[in-house]
N, C-alpha and C. Protein backbone atom coordinates (compact mmCIF):
# COMPACT_ATOMS: atom_id res chain seq x y z
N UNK A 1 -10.63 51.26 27.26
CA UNK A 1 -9.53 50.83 26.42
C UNK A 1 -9.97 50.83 24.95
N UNK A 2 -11.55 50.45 24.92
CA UNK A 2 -11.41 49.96 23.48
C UNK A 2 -11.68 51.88 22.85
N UNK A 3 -12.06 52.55 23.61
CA UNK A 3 -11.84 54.23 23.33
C UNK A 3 -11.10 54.40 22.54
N UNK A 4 -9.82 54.47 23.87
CA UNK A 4 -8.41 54.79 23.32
C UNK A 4 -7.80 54.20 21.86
N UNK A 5 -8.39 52.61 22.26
CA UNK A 5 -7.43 51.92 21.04
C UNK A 5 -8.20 52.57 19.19
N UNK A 6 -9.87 53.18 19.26
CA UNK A 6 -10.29 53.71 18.30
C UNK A 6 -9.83 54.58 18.39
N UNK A 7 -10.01 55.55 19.22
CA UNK A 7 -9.38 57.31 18.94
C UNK A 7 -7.26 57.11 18.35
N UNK A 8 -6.71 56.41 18.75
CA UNK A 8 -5.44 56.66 18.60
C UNK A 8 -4.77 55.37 17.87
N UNK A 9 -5.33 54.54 17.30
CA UNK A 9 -5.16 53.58 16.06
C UNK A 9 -6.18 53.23 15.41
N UNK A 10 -7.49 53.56 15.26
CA UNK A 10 -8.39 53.67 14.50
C UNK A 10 -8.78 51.87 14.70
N UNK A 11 -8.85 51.22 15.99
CA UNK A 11 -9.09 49.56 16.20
C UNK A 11 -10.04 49.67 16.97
N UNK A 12 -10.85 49.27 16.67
CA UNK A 12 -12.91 49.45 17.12
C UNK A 12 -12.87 48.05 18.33
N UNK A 13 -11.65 48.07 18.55
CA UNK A 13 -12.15 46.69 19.86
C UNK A 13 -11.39 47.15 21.20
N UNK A 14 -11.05 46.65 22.16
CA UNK A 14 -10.69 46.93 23.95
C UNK A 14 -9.52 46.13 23.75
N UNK A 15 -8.22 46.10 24.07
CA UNK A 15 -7.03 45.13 23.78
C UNK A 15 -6.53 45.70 25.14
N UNK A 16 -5.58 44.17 25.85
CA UNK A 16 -4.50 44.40 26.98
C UNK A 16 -3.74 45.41 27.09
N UNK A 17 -3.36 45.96 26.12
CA UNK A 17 -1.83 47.32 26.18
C UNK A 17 -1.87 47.92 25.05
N UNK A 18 -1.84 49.05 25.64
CA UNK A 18 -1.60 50.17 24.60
C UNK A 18 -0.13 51.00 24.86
N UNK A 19 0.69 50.93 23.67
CA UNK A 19 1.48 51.39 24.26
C UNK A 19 2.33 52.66 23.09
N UNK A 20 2.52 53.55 23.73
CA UNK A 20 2.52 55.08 22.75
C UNK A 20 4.06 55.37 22.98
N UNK A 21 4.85 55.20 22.01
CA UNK A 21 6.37 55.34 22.23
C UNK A 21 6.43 57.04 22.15
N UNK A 22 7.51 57.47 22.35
CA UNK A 22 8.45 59.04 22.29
C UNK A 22 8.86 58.76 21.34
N UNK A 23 8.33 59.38 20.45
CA UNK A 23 9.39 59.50 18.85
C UNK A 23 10.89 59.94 18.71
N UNK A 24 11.55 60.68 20.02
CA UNK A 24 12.47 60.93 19.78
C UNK A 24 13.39 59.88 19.77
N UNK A 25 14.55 59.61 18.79
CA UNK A 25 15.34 58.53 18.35
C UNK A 25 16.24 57.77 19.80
N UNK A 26 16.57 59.22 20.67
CA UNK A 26 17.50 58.81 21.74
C UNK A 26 16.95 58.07 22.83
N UNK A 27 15.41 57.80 22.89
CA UNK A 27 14.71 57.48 24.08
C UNK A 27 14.18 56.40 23.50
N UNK A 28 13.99 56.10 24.63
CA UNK A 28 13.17 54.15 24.90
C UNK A 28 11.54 54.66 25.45
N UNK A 29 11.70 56.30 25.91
CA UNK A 29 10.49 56.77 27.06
C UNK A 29 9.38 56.29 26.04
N UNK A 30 8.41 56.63 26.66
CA UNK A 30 6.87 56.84 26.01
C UNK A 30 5.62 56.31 27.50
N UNK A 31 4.68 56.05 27.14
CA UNK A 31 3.37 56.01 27.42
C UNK A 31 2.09 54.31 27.03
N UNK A 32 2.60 53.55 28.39
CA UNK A 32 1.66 52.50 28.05
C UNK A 32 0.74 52.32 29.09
N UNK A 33 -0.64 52.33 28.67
CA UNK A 33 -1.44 51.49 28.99
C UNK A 33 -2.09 50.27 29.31
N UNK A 34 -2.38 49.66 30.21
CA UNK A 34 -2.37 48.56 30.71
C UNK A 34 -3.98 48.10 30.94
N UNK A 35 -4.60 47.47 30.78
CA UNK A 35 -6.01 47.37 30.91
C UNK A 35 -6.32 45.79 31.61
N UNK A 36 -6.63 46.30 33.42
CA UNK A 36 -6.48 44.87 34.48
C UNK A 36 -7.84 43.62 33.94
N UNK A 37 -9.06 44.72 33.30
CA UNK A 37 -9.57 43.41 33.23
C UNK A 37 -9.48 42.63 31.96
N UNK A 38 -9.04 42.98 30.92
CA UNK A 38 -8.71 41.92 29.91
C UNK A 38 -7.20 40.91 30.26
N UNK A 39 -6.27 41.96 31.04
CA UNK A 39 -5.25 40.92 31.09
C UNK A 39 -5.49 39.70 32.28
N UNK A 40 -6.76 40.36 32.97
CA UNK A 40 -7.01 39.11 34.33
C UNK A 40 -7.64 38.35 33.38
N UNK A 41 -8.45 38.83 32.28
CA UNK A 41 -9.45 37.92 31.69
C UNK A 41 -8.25 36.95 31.20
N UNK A 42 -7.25 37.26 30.10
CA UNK A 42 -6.80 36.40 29.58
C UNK A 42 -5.63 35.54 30.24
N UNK A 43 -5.56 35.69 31.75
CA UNK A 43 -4.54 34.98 32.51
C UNK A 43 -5.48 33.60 32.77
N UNK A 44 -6.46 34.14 32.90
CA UNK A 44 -7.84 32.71 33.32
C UNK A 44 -8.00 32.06 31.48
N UNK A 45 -8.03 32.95 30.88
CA UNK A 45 -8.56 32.04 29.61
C UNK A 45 -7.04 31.63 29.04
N UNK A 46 -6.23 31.60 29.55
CA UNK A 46 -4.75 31.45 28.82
C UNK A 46 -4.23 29.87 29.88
N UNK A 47 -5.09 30.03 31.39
CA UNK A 47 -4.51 29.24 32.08
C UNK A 47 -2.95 29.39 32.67
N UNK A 48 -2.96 30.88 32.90
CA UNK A 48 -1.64 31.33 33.11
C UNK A 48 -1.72 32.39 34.50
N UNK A 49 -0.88 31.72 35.39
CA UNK A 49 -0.85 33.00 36.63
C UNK A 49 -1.69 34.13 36.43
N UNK A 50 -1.61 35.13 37.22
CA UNK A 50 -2.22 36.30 36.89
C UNK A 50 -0.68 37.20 36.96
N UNK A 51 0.08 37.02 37.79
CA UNK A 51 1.79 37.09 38.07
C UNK A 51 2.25 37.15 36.49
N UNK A 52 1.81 36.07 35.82
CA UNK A 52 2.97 35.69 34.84
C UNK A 52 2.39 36.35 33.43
N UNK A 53 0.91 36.87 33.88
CA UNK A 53 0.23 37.30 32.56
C UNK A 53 1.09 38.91 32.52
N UNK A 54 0.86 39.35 33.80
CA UNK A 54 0.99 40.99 34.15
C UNK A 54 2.94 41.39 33.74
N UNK A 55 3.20 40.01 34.91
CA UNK A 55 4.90 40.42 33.94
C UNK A 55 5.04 40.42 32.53
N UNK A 56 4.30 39.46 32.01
CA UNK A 56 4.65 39.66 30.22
C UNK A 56 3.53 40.72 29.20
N UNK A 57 2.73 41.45 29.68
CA UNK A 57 2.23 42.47 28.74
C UNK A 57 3.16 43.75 29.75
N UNK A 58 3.39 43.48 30.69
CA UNK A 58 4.70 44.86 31.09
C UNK A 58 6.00 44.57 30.08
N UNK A 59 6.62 43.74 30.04
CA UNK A 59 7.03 43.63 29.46
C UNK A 59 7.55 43.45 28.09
N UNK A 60 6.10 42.81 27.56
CA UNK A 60 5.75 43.30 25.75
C UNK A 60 5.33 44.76 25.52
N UNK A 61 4.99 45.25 26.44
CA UNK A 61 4.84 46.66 26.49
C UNK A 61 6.75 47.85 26.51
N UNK A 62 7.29 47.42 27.23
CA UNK A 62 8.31 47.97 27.33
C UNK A 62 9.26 47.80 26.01
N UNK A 63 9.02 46.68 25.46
CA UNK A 63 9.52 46.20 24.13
C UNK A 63 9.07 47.15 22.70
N UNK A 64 7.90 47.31 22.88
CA UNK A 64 7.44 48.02 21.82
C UNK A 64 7.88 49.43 21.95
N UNK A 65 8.42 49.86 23.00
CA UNK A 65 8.18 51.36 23.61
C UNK A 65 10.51 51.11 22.92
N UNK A 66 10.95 50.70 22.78
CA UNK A 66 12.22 49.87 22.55
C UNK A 66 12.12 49.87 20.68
N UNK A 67 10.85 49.91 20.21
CA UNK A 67 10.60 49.32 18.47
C UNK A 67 10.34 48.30 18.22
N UNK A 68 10.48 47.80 19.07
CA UNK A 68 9.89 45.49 18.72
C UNK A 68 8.62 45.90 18.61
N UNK A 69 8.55 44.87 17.04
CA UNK A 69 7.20 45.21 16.52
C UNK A 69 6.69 43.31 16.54
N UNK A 70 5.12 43.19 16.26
CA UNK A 70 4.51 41.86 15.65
C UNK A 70 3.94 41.71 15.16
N UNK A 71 4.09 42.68 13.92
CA UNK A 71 2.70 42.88 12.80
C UNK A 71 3.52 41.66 11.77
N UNK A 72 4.95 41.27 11.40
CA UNK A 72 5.11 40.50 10.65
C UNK A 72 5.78 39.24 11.56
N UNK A 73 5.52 37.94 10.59
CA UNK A 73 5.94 37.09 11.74
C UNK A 73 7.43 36.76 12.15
N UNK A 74 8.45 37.20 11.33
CA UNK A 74 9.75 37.37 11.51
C UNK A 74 10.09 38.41 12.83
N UNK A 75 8.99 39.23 13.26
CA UNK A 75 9.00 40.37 14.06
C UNK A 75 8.59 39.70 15.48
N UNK A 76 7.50 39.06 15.10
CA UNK A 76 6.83 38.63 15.93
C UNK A 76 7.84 37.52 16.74
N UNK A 77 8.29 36.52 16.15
CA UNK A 77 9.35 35.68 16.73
C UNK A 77 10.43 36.02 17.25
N UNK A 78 10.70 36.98 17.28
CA UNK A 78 12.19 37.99 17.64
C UNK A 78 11.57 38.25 18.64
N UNK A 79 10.34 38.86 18.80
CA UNK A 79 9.98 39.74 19.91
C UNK A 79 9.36 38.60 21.07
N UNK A 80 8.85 37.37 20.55
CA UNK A 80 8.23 36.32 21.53
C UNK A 80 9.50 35.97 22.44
N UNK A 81 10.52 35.34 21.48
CA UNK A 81 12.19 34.96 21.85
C UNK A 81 12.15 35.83 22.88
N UNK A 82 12.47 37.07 22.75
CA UNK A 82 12.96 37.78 23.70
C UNK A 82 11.76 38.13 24.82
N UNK A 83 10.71 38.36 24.96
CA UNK A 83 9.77 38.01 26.03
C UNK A 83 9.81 36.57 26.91
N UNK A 84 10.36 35.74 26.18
CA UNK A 84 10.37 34.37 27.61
C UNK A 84 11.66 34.34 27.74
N UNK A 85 12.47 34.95 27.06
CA UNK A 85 14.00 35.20 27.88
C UNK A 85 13.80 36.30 29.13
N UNK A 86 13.29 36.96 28.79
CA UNK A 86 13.40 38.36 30.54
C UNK A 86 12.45 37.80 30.94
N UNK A 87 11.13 36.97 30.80
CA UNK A 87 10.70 36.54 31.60
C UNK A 87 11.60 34.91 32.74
N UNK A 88 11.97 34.28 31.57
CA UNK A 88 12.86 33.91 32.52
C UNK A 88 13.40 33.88 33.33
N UNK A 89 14.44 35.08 32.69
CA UNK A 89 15.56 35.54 33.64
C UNK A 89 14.94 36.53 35.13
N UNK A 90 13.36 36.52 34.99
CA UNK A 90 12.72 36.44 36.21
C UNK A 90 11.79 35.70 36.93
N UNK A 91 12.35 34.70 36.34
CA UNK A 91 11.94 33.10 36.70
C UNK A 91 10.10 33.19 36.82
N UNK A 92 9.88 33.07 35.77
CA UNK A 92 8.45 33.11 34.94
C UNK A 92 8.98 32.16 34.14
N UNK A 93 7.35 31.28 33.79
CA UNK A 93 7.50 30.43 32.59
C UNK A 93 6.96 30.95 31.46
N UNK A 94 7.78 29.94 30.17
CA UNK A 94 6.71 30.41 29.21
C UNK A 94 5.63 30.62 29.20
N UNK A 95 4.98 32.22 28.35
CA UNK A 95 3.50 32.14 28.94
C UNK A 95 2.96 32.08 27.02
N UNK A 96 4.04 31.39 25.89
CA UNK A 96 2.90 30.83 24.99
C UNK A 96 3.04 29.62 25.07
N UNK A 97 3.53 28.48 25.82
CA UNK A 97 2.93 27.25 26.13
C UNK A 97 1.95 26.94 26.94
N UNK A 98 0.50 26.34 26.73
CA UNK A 98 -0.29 26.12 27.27
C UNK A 98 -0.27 24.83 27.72
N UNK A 99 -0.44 25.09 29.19
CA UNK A 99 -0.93 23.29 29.52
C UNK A 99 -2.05 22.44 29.55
C-alpha cells in the first residue's frame, strides 16, 4: 500500500484506502483499494468492530469515487455526516465516537 500510495500521490506512508476515481464526468466508476491489515489494525486501535471499520472505509471509499473530498474541514464534515448516515441506515454505529 504504502507503494502505491508513493507511486500514485507522491505519500511516502501505507494508508487504509486508496481510491482512484474515472475522470469521466458521467460516472461514479473508478478503482479502490482496500488494505486488510491497517484497517484490522485500526478497528483494534479505534476500539471499533472489525464489521463496522470495513463498512466505513468501503464506504468512504465509494464517496470519494462520488467527489467527497477531506482535505478541507467544511469537506470533511459533509463527508463524515454522510458516512454515519449510510452507515446507519445499515445499522452500524458511529465509528468517530470512541468509547
Amino acid at each position: 500500500m504504502r507503494t502505491l500510495n508513493k507511486k500514485y500521490l507522491n505519500n511516502d506512508y501505507a494508508t487504509n484506502v486508496l481510491t482512484f476515481p474515472n475522470h469521466d464526468k458521467n460516472s461514479s466508476c473508478g478503482d479502490i483499494i482496500l488494505c486488510p491489515i491497517i484497517i484490522n489494525q485500526e478497528a483494534k486501535k479505534f476500539g471499533l468492530s472489525s464489521n463496522l471499520r470495513w463498512a466505513h472505509m468501503i464506504i468512504h471509499s465509494m464517496l470519494h469515487l462520488q467527489g467527497y473530498t477531506h482535505e478541507a474541514t467544511k469537506n470533511r464534515l459533509n463527508m463524515e455526516k454522510l458516512e454515519v448516515k449510510l452507515l446507519a441506515d445499515m445499522n452500524y454505529g458511529n465509528p468517530y465516537v470512541r468509547s
